[in-house]
N, C-alpha and C. Protein backbone atom coordinates (compact mmCIF):
# COMPACT_ATOMS: atom_id res chain seq x y z
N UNK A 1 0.85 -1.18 0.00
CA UNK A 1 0.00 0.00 0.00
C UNK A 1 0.89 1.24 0.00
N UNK A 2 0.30 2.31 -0.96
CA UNK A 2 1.01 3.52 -0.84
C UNK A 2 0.83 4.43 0.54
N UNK A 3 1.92 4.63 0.60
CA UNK A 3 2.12 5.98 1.43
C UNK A 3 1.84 7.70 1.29
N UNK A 4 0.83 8.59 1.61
CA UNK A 4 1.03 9.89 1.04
C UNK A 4 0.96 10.24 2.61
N UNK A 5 1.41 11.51 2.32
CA UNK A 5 1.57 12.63 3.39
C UNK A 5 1.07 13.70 3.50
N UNK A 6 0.76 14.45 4.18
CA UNK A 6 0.27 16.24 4.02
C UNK A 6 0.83 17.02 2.93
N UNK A 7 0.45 17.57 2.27
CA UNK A 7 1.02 18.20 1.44
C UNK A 7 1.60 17.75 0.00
N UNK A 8 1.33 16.19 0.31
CA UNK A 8 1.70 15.08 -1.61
C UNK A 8 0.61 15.32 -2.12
N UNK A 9 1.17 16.01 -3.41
CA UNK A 9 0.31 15.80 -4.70
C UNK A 9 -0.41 14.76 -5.38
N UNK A 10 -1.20 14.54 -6.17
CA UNK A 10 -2.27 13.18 -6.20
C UNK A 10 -2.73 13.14 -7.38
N UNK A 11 -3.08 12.29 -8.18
CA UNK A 11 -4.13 12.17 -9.20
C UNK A 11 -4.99 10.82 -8.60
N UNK A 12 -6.18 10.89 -9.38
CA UNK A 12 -6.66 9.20 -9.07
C UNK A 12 -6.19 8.24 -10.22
N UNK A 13 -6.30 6.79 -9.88
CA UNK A 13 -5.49 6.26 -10.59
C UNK A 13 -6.70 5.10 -11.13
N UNK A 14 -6.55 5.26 -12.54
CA UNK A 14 -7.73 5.08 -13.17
C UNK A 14 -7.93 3.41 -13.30
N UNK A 15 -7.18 2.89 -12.54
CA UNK A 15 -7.36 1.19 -12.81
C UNK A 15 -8.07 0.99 -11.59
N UNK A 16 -7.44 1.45 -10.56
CA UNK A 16 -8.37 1.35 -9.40
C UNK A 16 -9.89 2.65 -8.57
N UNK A 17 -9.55 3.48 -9.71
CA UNK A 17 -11.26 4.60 -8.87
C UNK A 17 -11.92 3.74 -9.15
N UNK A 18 -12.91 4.33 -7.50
CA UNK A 18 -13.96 3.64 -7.47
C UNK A 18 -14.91 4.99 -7.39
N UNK A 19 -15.90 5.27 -8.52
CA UNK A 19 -17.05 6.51 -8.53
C UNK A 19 -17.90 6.13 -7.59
N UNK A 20 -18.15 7.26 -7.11
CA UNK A 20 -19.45 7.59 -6.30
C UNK A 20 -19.47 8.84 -6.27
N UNK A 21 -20.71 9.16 -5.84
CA UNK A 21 -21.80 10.29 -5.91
C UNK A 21 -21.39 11.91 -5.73
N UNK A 22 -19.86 11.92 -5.23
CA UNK A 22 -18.87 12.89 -5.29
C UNK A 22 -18.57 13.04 -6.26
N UNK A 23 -18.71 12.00 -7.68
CA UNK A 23 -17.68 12.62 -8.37
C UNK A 23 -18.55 13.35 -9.41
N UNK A 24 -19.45 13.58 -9.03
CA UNK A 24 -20.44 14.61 -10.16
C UNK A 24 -20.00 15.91 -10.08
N UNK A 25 -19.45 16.41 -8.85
CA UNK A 25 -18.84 17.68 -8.25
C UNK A 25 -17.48 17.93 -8.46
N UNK A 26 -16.58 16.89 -9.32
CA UNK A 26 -15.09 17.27 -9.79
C UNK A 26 -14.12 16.19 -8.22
N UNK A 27 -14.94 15.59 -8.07
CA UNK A 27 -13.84 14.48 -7.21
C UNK A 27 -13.28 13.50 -8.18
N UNK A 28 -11.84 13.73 -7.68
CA UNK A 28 -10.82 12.77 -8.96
C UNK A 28 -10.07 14.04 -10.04
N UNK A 29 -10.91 14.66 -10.29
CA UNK A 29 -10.48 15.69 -11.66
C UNK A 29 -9.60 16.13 -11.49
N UNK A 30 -8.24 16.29 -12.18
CA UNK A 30 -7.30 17.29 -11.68
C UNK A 30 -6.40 16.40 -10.53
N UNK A 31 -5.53 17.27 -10.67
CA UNK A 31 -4.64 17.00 -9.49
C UNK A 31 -5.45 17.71 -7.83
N UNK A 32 -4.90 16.29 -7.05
CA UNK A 32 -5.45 17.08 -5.42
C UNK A 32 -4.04 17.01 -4.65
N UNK A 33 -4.69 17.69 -3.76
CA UNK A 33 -3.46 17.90 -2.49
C UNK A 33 -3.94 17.14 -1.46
N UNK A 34 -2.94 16.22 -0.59
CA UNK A 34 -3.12 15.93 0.73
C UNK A 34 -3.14 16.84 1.51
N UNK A 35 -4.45 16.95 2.57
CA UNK A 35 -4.58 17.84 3.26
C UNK A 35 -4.28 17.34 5.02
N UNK A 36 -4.26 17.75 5.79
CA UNK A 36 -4.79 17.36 7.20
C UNK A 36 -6.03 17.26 7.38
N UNK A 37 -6.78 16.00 8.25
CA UNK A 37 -8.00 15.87 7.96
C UNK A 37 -8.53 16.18 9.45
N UNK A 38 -9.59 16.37 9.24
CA UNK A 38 -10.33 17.42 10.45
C UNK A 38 -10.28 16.28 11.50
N UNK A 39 -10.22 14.80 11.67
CA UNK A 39 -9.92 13.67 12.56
C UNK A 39 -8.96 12.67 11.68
N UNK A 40 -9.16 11.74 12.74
CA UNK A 40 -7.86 10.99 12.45
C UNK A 40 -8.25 9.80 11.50
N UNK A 41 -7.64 9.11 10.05
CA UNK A 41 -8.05 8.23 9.21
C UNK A 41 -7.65 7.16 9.37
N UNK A 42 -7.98 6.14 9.44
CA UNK A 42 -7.38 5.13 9.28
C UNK A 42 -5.98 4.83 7.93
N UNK A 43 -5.03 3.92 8.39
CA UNK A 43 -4.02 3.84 7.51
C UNK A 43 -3.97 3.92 6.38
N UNK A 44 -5.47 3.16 5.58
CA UNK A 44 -5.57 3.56 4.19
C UNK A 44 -6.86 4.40 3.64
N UNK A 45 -6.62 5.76 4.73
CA UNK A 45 -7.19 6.78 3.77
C UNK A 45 -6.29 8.28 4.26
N UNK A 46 -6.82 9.26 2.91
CA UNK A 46 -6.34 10.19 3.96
C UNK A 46 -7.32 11.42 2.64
N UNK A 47 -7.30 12.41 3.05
CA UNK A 47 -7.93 13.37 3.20
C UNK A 47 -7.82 14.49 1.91
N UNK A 48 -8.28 14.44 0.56
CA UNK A 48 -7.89 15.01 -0.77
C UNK A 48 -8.43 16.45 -0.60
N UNK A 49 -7.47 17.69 -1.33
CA UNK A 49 -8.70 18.76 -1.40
C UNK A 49 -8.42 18.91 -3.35
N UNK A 50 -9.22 18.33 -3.81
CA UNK A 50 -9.75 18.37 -5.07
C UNK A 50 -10.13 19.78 -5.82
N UNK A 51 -9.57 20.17 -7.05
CA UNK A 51 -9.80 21.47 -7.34
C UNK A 51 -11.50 22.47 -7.25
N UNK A 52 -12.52 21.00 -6.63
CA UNK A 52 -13.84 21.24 -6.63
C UNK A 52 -13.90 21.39 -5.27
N UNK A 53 -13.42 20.64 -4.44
CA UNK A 53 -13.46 20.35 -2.90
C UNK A 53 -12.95 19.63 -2.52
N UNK A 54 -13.41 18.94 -1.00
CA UNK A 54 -12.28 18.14 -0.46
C UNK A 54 -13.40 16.74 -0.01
N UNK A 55 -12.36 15.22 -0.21
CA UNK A 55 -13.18 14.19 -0.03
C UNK A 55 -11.97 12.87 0.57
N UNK A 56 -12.41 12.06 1.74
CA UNK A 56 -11.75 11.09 2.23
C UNK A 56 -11.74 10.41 0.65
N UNK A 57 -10.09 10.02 0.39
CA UNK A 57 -9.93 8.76 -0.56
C UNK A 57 -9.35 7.54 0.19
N UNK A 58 -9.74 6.54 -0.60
CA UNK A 58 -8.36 5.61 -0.30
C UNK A 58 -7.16 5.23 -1.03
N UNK A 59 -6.35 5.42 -0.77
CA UNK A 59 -4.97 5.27 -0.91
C UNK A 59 -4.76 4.35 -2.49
N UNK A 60 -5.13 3.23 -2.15
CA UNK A 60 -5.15 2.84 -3.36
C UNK A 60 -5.82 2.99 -4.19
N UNK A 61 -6.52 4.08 -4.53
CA UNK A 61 -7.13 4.68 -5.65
C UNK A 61 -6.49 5.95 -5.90
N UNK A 62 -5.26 6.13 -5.90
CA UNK A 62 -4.26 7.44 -5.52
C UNK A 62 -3.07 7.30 -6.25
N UNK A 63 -2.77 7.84 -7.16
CA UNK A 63 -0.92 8.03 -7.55
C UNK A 63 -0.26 8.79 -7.02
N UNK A 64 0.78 9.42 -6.90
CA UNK A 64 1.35 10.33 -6.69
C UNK A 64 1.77 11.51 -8.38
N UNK A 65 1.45 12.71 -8.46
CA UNK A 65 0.99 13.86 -9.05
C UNK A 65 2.34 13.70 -10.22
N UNK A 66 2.62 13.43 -11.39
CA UNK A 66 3.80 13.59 -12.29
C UNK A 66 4.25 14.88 -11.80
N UNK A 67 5.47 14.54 -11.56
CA UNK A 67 6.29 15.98 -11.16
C UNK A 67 6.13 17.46 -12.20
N UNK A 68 5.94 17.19 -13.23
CA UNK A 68 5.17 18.28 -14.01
C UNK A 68 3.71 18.95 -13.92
N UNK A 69 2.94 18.10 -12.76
CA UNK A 69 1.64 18.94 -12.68
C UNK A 69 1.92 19.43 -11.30
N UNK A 70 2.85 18.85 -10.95
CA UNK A 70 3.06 19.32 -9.26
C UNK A 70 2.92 20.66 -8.80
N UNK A 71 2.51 21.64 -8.20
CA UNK A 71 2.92 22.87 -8.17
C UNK A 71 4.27 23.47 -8.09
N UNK A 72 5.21 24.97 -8.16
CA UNK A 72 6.16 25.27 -7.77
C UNK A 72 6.06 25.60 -6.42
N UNK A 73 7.27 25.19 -5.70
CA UNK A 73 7.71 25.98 -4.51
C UNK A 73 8.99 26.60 -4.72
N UNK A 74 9.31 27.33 -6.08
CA UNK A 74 10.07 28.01 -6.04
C UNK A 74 9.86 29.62 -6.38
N UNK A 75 10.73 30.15 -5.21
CA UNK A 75 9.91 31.33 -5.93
C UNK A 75 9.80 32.19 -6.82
N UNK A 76 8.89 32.89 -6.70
CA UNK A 76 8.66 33.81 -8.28
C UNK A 76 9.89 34.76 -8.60
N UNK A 77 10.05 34.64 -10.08
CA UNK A 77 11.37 35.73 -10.13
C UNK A 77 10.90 37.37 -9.82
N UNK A 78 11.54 38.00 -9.41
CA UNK A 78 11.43 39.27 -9.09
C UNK A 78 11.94 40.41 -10.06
């Protein structure tokens, strides 16, 4: 099982999503961010905020984000 953390980038990973009733609202779409989740998840979930909103996934329905959609943390030139 994968590992993500606060702040890892995400896509869903299309061999294993499983749809439901979230995803009419843009769950899955896009890259998400691991967030901190308002309680504590069990080992295989953790807490997406999706460019629509935010939804418990599980892990194995999760990649980690191609380093090209990733955001920068470098900063802006001046």
């Amino acid at each position: 099982m994968m590992k993500f953390n606060v702040g890892d980038a995400v896509i869903k990973n299309p061999a294993t999503w499983k749809a439901n009733e979230f995803d009419s609202w843009g769950r899955g779409e896009g890259m998400g961010l691991v967030v901190e989740p308002p309680f504590p998840l069990g080992d295989s979930e953790v807490d997406v905020r999706w460019p629509n909103g935010r939804c418990f996934e599980n892990v194995d329905e999760l990649l980690p984000a191609p380093p090209a959609a990733t955001p920068s943390t470098a900063a802006p030139n001046v």
